[in-house]
Structure formats: C-alpha cells, structure tokens
C-alpha atoms as a PDB file:
ATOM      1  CA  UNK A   1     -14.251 -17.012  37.827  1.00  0.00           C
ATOM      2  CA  UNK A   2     -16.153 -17.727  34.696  1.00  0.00           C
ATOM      3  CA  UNK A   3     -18.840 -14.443  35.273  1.00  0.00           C
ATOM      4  CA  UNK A   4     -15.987 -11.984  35.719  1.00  0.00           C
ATOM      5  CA  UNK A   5     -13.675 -12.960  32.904  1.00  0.00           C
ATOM      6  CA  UNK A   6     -16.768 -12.917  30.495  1.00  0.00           C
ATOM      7  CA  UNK A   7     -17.927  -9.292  32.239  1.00  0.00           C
ATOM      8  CA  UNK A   8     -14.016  -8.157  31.591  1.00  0.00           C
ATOM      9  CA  UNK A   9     -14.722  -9.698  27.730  1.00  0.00           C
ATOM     10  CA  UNK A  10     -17.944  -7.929  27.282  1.00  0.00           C
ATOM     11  CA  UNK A  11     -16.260  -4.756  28.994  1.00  0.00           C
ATOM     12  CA  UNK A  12     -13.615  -4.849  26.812  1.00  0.00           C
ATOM     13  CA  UNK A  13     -15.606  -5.048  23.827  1.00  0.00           C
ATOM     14  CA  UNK A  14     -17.742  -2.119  24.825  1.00  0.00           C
ATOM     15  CA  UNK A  15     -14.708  -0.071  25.113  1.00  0.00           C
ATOM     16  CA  UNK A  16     -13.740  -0.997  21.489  1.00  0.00           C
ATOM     17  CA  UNK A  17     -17.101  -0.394  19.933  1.00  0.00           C
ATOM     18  CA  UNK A  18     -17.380   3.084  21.903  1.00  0.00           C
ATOM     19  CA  UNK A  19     -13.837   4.242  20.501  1.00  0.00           C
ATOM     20  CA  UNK A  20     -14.290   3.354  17.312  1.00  0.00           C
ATOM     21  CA  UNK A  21     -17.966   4.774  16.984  1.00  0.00           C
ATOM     22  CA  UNK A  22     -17.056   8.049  18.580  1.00  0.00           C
ATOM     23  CA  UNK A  23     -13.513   8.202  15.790  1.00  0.00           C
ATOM     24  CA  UNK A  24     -16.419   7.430  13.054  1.00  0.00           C
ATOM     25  CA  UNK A  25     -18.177  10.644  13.863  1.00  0.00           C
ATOM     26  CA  UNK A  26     -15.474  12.931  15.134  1.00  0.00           C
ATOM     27  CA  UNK A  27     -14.795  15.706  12.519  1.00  0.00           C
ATOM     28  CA  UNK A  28     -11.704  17.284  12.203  1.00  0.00           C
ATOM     29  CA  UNK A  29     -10.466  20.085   9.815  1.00  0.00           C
ATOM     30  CA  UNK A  30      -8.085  19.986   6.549  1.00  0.00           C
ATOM     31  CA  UNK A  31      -4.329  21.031   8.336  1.00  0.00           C
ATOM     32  CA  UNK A  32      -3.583  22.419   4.621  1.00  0.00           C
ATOM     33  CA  UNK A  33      -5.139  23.019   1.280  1.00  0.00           C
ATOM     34  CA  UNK A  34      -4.409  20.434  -0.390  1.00  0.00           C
ATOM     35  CA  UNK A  35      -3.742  21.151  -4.621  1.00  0.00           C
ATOM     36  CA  UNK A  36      -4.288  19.365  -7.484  1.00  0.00           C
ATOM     37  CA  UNK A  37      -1.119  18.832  -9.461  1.00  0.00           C
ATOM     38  CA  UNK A  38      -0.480  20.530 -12.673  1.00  0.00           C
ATOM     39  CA  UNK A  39      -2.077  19.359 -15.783  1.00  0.00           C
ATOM     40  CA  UNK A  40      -3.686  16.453 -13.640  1.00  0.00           C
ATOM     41  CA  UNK A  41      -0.435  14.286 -15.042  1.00  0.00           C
ATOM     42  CA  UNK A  42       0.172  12.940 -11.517  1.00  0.00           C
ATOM     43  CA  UNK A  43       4.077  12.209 -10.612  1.00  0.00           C
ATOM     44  CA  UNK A  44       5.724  13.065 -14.309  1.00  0.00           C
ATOM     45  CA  UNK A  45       9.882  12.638 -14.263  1.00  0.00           C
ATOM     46  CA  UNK A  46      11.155  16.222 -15.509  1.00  0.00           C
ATOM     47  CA  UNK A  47      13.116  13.882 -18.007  1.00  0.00           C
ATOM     48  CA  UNK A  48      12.557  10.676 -20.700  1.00  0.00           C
ATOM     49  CA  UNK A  49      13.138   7.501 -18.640  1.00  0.00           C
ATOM     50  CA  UNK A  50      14.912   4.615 -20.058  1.00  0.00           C
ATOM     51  CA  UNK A  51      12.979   1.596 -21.124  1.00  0.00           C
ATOM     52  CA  UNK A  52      13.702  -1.794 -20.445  1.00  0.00           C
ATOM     53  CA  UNK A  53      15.910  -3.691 -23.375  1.00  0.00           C
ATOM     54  CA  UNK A  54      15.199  -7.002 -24.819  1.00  0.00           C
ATOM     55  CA  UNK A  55      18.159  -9.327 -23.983  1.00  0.00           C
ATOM     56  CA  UNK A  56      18.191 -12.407 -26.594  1.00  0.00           C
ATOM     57  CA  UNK A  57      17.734 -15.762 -25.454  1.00  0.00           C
ATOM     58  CA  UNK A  58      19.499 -18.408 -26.385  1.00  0.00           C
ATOM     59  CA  UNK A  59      17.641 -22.000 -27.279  1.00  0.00           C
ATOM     60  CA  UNK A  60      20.689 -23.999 -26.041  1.00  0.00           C
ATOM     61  CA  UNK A  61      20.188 -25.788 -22.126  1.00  0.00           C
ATOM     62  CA  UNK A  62      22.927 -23.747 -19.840  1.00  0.00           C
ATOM     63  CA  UNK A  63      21.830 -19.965 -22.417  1.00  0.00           C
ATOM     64  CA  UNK A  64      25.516 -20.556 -23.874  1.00  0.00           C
ATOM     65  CA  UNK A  65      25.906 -18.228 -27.142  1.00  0.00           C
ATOM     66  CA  UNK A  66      28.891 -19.853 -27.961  1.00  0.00           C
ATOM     67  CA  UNK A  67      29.395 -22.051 -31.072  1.00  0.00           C
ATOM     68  CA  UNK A  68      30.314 -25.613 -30.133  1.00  0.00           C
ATOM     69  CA  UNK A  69      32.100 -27.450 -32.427  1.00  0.00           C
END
C-alpha cells in the first residue's frame, strides 16, 4: 500500500513539474498591439476631481460642538 501511494505522489509530482516547465518555455504571440497611452500620463480623469475636506474636530468626549452651559 505504502509503494503505490508514494509512486502515485512521485507521479503526481512529475506531472506538475512537466506542465509547468513546458508553460515556462511555450511562446505565444501578442493577440494585439498593445499602445502606450498619450503623454505617458497613465489613467487622467477628463475633469478636476474633488479633494477630500477637512472636517473639524471637536476636543470634547462624545465630538459635541454644542455649548454646554
């Protein structure tokens, strides 16, 4: 029992080294031409994005803004 699982391990690692060497050193062509994009900017919104606003913080416990009295 103990010979043929370890032959079925040893197989089965075989099989993975052999598929991955032979998808190492398989060449395939470019499907498409593949372009750079314009000005080299990358992904640039056609429009100003807003920016992130400071909200104050209060120093009270609980961030109450209210006055107590």
């Amino acid at each position: 029992m103990a010979p043929l699982l370890l032959l079925a391990v040893a197989g089965g690692l075989g099989y993975c080294y052999y598929r991955g060497h032979s998808a190492r050193h398989e060449k395939h062509a470019v499907k498409e031409d593949l372009k750079r994009w314009e000005g080299e900017g990358g992904n640039v919104p056609a429009v100003d994005t807003p920016t992130p606003q400071v909200k104050p913080q209060s120093s009270r416990p609980g961030g109450s803004l209210e006055v107590r009295h």
